[in-house]
Protein backbone atom coordinates (compact mmCIF):
# COMPACT_ATOMS: atom_id res chain seq x y z
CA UNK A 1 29.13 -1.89 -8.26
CA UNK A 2 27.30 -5.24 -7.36
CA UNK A 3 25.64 -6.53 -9.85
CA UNK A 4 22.74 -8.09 -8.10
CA UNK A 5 22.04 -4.94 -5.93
CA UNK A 6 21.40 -3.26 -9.77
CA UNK A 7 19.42 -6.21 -11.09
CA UNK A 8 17.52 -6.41 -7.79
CA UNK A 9 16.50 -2.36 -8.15
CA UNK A 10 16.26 -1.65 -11.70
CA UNK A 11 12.99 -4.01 -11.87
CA UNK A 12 9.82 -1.94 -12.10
CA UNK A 13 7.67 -4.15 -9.76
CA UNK A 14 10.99 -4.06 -7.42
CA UNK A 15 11.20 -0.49 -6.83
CA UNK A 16 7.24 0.23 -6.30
CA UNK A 17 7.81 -2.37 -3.71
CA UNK A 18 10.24 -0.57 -2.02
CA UNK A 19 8.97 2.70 -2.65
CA UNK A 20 5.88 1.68 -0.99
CA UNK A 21 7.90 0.24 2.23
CA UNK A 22 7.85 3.88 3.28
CA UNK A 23 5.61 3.27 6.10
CA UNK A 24 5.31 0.67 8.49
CA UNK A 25 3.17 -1.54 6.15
CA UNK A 26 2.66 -5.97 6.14
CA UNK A 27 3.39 -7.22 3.14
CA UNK A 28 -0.16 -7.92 1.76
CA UNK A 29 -0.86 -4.08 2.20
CA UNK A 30 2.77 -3.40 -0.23
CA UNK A 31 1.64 -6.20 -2.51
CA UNK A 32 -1.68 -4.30 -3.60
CA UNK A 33 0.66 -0.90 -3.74
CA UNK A 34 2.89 -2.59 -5.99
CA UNK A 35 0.21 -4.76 -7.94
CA UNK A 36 2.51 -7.79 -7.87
CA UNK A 37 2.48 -11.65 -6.63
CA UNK A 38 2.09 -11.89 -2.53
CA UNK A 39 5.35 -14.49 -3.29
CA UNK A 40 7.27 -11.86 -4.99
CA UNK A 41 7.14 -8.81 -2.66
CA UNK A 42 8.05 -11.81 -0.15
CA UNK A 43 11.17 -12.26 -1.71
CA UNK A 44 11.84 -8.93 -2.25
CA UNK A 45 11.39 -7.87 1.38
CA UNK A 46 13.84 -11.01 2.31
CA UNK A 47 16.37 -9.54 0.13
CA UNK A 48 16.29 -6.13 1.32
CA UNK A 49 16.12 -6.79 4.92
CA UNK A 50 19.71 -9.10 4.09
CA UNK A 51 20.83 -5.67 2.77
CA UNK A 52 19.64 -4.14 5.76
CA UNK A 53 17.33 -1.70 4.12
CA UNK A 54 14.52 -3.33 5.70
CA UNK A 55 13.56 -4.63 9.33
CA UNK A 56 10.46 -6.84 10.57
CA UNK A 57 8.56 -7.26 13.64
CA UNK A 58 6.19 -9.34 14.09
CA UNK A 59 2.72 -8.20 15.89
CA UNK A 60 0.66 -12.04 16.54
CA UNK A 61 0.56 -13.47 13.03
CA UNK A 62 1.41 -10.04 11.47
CA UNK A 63 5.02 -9.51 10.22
CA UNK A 64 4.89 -5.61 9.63
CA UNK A 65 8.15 -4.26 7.59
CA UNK A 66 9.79 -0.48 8.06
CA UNK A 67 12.78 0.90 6.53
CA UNK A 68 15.85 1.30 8.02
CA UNK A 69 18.13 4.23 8.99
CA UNK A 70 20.24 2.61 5.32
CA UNK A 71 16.57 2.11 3.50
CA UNK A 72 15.52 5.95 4.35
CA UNK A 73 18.26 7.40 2.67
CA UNK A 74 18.14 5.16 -0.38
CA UNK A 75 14.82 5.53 -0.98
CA UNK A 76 15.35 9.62 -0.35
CA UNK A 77 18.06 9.46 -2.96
CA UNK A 78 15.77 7.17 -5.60
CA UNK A 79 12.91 9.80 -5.03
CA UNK A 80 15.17 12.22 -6.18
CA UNK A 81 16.39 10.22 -8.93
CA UNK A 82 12.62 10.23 -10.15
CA UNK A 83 11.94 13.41 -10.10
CA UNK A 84 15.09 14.63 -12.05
CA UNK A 85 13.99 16.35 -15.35
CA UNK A 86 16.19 16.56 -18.01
């Protein structure tokens, strides 16, 4: 497995970001989801739209960011993960 897909998504502040990338959402509106640094959910959203769990338009100044076909089933599957009781 890749080793900086794990390190990327086994960071708390990581997955709230994409957890909360659910919706069509700009990245200040994630950033007070996640409670985490505007430059960090920045980076994060970078890194999973190189993935291709993420895509951007822009609207004027407004970059808004939406999962992707890819991002809906991971995040599906991590939801899962969550709720799994042992």
């Amino acid at each position: 497995m890749n080793e900086d897909i794990l390190k990327l998504f086994f960071k708390e502040k990581t997955l709230k970001i994409f957890l909360n990338t659910e919706k069509e959402e700009y990245a200040a509106k994630i950033r007070n989801k996640a409670v985490c640094m505007y430059s960090y959910v920045i980076t994060c959203l970078k890194k999973f739209e190189d993935l291709g769990l993420v895509r951007s338009e822009r609207e004027g100044r407004i970059k808004r960011y939406k999962l992707t076909k890819k991002g809906k089933e991971l995040d599906g599957k991590i939801r899962e993960l969550l709720e799994f009781k042992a």
